[in-house]
Protein backbone atom coordinates (compact mmCIF):
# COMPACT_ATOMS: atom_id res chain seq x y z
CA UNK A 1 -11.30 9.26 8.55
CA UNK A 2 -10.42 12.47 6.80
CA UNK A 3 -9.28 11.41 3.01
CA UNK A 4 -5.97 13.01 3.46
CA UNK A 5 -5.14 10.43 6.43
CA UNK A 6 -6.23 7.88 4.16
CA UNK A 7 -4.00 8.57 1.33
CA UNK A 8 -0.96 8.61 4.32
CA UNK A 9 -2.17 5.63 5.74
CA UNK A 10 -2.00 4.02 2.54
CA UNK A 11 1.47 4.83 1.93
CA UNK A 12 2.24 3.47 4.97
CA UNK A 13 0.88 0.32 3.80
CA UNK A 14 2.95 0.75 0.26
CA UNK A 15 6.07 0.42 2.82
CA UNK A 16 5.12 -2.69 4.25
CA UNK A 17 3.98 -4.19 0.89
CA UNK A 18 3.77 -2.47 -2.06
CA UNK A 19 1.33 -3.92 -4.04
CA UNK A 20 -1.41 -4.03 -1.44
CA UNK A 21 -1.56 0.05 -1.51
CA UNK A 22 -2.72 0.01 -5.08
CA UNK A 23 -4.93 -2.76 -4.65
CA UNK A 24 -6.84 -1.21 -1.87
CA UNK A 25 -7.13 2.11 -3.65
CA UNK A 26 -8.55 -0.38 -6.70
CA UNK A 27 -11.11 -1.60 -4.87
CA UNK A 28 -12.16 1.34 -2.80
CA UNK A 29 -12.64 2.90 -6.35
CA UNK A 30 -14.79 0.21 -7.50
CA UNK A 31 -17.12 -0.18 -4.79
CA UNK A 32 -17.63 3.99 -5.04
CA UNK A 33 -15.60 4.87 -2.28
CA UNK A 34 -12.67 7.19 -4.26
CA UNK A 35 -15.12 9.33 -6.37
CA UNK A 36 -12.73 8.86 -10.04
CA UNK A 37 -14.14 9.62 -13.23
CA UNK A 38 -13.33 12.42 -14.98
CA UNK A 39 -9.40 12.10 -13.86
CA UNK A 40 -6.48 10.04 -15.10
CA UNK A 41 -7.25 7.66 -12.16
CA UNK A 42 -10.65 6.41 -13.15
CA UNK A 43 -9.22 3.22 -14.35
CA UNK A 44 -8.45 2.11 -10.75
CA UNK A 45 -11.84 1.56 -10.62
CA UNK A 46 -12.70 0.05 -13.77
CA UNK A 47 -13.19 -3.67 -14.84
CA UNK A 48 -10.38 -5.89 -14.10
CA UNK A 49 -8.37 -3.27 -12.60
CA UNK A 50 -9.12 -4.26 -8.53
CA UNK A 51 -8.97 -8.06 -9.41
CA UNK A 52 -4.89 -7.41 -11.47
CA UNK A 53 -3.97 -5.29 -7.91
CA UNK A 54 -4.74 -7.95 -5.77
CA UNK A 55 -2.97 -10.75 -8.06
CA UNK A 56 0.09 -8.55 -7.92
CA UNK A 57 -0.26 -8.20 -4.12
CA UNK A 58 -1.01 -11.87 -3.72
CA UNK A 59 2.31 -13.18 -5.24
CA UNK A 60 3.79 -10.51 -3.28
CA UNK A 61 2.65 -11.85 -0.37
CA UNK A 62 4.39 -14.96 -1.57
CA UNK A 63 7.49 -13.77 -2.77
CA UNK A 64 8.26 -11.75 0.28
CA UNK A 65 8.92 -15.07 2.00
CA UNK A 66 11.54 -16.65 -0.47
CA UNK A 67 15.28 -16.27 0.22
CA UNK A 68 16.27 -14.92 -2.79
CA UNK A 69 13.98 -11.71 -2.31
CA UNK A 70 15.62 -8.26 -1.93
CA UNK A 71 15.89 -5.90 0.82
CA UNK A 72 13.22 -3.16 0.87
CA UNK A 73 15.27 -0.53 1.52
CA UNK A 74 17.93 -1.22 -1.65
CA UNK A 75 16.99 1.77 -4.23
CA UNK A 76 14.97 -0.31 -6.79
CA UNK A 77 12.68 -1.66 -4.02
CA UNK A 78 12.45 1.47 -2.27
CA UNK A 79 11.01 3.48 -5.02
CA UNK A 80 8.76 0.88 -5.99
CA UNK A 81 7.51 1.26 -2.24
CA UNK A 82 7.56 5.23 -2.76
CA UNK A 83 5.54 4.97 -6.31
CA UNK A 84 2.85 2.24 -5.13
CA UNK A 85 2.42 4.99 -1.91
CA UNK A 86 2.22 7.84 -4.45
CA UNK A 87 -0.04 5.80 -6.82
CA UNK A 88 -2.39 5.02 -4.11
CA UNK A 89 -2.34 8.52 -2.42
CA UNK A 90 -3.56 10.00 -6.19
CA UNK A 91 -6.55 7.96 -6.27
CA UNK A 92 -7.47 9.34 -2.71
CA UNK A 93 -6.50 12.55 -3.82
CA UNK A 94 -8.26 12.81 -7.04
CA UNK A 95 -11.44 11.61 -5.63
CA UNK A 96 -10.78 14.79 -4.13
CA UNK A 97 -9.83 17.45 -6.91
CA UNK A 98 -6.56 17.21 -4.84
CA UNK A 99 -4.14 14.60 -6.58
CA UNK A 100 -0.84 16.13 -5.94
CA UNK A 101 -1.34 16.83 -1.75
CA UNK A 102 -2.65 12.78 -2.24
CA UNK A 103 0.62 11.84 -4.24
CA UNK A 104 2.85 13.68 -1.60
CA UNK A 105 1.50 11.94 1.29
CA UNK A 106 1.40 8.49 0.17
CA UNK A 107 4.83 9.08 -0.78
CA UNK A 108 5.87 9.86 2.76
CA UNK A 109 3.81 7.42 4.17
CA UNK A 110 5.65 5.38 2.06
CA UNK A 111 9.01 6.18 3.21
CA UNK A 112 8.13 5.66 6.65
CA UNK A 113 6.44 1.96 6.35
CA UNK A 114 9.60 1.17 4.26
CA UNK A 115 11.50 1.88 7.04
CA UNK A 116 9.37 1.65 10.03
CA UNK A 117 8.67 -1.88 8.63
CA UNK A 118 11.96 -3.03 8.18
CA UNK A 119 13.04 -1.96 11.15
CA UNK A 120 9.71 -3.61 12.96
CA UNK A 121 10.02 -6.23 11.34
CA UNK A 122 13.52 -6.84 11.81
CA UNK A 123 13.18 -6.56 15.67
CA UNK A 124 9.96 -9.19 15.26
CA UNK A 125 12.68 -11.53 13.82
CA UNK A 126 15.26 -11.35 16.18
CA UNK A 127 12.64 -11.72 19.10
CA UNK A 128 10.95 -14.87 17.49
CA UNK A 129 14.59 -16.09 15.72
CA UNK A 130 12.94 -16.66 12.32
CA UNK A 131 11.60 -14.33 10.05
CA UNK A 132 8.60 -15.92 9.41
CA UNK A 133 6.39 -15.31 12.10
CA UNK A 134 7.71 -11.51 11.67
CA UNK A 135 6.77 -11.74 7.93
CA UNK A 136 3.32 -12.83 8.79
CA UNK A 137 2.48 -10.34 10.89
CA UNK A 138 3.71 -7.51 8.57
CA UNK A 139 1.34 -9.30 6.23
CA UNK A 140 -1.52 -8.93 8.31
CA UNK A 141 -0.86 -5.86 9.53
CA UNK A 142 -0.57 -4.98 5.94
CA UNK A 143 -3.88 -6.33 4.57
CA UNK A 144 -5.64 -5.68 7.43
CA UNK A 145 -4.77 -2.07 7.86
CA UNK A 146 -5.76 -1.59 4.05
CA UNK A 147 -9.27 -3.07 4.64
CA UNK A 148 -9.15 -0.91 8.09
CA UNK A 149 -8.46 2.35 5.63
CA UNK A 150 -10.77 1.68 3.37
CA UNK A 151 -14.02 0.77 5.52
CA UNK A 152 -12.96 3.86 6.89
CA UNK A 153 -13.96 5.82 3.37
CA UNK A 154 -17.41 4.68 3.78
């Protein structure tokens, strides 16, 4: 998988949940996959860094399912979704020497999961009449796809 593609994909993933971008990009860093030191995004990499990403994406997990929780698409959400994309896409870029082609495209791949997702997700919903099973498979489709992308750096 060419690096580039990687840093889309993970947008992508940013759009479906946000905090499971970052946390993929974390890890990938850690276990030497995103080549970091030197740059501003060596700390992805470092200590605690992959373990705080995937607490954040945990309870996101969790609070995707609660009533109370937001649309994706309202403008607060949505750049959240575009920022986690562009966060994840510099890692992949900068383990590079190419942050700001890694920023751009996990930006757009951003955009589209956020709306590729809701929409998806929204047909999922009406076909099973609950959100819930639709929620769960965005989940997985979510997680897995980020552990697809990054066995694909090795």
């Amino acid at each position: 998988m060419t690096f580039y593609f990687a840093a889309l994909l993970l947008g992508v993933i940013a759009g479906l949940r946000s905090m499971t971008a970052p946390a993929a990009a974390s890890w990938a860093a850690a276990m030497g996959l995103l080549h970091l030191a030197g740059t501003p995004m060596a700390f992805m990499g470092l200590g605690l860094t992959p373990w705080i990403f995937t607490l954040l994406a945990a309870a996101e997990l969790v609070t995707d399912k609660l009533p109370a929780t937001p649309s994706r698409k309202i403008p607060v959400s949505f750049a959240a979704r575009v920022g986690a994309g562009g966060l994840a896409g510099w890692a992949v870029g900068a383990s590079l020497g190419a942050p700001l082609p890694g920023v751009a495209l996990g930006a757009v791949g951003a955009v589209m999961g956020t709306l590729g997702g809701a929409w998806a997700r929204a047909r999922l919903a009406a076909a099973f009449r609950r959100d819930l099973p639709a929620a769960l498979l965005e989940d997985l489709v979510a997680v897995g796809g980020a552990a697809l992308v990054v066995g694909g750096l090795l």
